[in-house]
Protein backbone atom coordinates (compact mmCIF):
# COMPACT_ATOMS: atom_id res chain seq x y z
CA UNK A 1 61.93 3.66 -3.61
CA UNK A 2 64.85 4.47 -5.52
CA UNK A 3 68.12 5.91 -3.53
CA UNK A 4 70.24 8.35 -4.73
CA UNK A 5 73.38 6.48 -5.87
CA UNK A 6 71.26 4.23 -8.48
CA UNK A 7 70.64 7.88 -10.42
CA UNK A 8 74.63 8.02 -11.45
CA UNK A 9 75.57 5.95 -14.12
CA UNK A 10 77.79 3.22 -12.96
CA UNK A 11 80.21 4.30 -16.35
CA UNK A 12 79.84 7.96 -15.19
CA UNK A 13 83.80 8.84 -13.36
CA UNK A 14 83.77 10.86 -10.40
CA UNK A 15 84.01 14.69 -11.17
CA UNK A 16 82.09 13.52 -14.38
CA UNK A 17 78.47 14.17 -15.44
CA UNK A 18 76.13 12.58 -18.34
CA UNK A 19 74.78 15.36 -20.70
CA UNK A 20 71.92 14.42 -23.36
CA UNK A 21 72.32 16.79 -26.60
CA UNK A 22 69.80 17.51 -29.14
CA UNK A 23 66.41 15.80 -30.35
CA UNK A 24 68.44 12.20 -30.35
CA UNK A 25 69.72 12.87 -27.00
CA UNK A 26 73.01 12.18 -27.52
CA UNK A 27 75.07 11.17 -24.43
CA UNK A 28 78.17 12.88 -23.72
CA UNK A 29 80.18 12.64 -20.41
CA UNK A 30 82.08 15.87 -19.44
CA UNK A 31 84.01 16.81 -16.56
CA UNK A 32 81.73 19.44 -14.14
CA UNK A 33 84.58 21.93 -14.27
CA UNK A 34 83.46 22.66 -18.10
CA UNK A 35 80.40 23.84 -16.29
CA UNK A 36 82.46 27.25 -15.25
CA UNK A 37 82.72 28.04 -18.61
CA UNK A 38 80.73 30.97 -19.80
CA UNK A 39 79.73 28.87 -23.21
CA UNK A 40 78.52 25.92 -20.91
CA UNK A 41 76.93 28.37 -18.82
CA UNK A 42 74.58 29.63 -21.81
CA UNK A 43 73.90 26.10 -22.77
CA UNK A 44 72.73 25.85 -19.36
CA UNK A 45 70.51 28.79 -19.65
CA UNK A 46 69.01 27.17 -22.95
CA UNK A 47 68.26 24.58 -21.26
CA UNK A 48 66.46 25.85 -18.41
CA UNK A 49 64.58 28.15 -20.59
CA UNK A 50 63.30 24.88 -22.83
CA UNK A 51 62.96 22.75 -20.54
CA UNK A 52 62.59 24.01 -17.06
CA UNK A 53 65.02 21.47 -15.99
CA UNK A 54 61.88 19.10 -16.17
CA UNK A 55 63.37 16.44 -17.95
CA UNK A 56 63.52 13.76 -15.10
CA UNK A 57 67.35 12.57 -13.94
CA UNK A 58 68.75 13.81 -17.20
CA UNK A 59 70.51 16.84 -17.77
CA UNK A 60 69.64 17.48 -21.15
CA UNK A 61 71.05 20.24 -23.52
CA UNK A 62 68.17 21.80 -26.47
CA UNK A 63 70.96 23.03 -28.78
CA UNK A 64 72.02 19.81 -31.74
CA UNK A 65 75.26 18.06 -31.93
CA UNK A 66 76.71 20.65 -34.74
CA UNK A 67 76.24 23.52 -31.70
CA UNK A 68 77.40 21.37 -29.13
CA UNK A 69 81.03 19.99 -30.29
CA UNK A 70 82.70 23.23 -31.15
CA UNK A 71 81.98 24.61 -27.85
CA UNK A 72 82.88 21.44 -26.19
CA UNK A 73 86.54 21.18 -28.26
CA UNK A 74 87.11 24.82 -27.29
CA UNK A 75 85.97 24.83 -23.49
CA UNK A 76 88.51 21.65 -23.18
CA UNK A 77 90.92 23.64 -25.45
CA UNK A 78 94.34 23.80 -23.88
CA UNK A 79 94.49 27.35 -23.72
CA UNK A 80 91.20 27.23 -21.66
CA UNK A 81 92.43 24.95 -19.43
CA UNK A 82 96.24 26.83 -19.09
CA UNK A 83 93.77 30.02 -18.37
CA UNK A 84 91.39 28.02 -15.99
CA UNK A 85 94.73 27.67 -13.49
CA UNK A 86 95.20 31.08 -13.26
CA UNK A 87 92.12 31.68 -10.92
């Protein structure tokens, strides 16, 4: 029986989570924060609609790297993260 703690990557910081992009599953680890984000929300949505969040410990996101990048340069943008302090 597996516990919970031996699901985390041991290379995954705290406040940090693994995401798997496109058919290669590429790993990227992002701070959970981003997750606020209304882009990251829609990738989330994606995601639930492929997937059904039914891909085992991995949170995996359907869109390819191309998609992915952009949004993930501007969500860590600094004028996203000068606006994120405002709330």
């Amino acid at each position: 029986m597996r516990k919970d703690n031996e699901l985390i990557p041991k290379d995954v910081p705290r406040g940090h989570v693994a995401v798997y992009v496109g058919k290669e599953l590429k790993r990227f680890v992002i701070k959970i924060i981003l997750f606020n984000h209304p882009l990251f929300q829609a990738l989330l949505d994606c995601a639930e609609e492929a997937f059904a969040f039914a891909t085992g410990p991995r949170l995996c996101i359907p869109c390819n790297e191309t998609v992915f990048l952009p949004n993930l340069e501007h969500v860590t943008s600094k004028q996203y993260q000068w606006w994120s302090l405002c709330f």
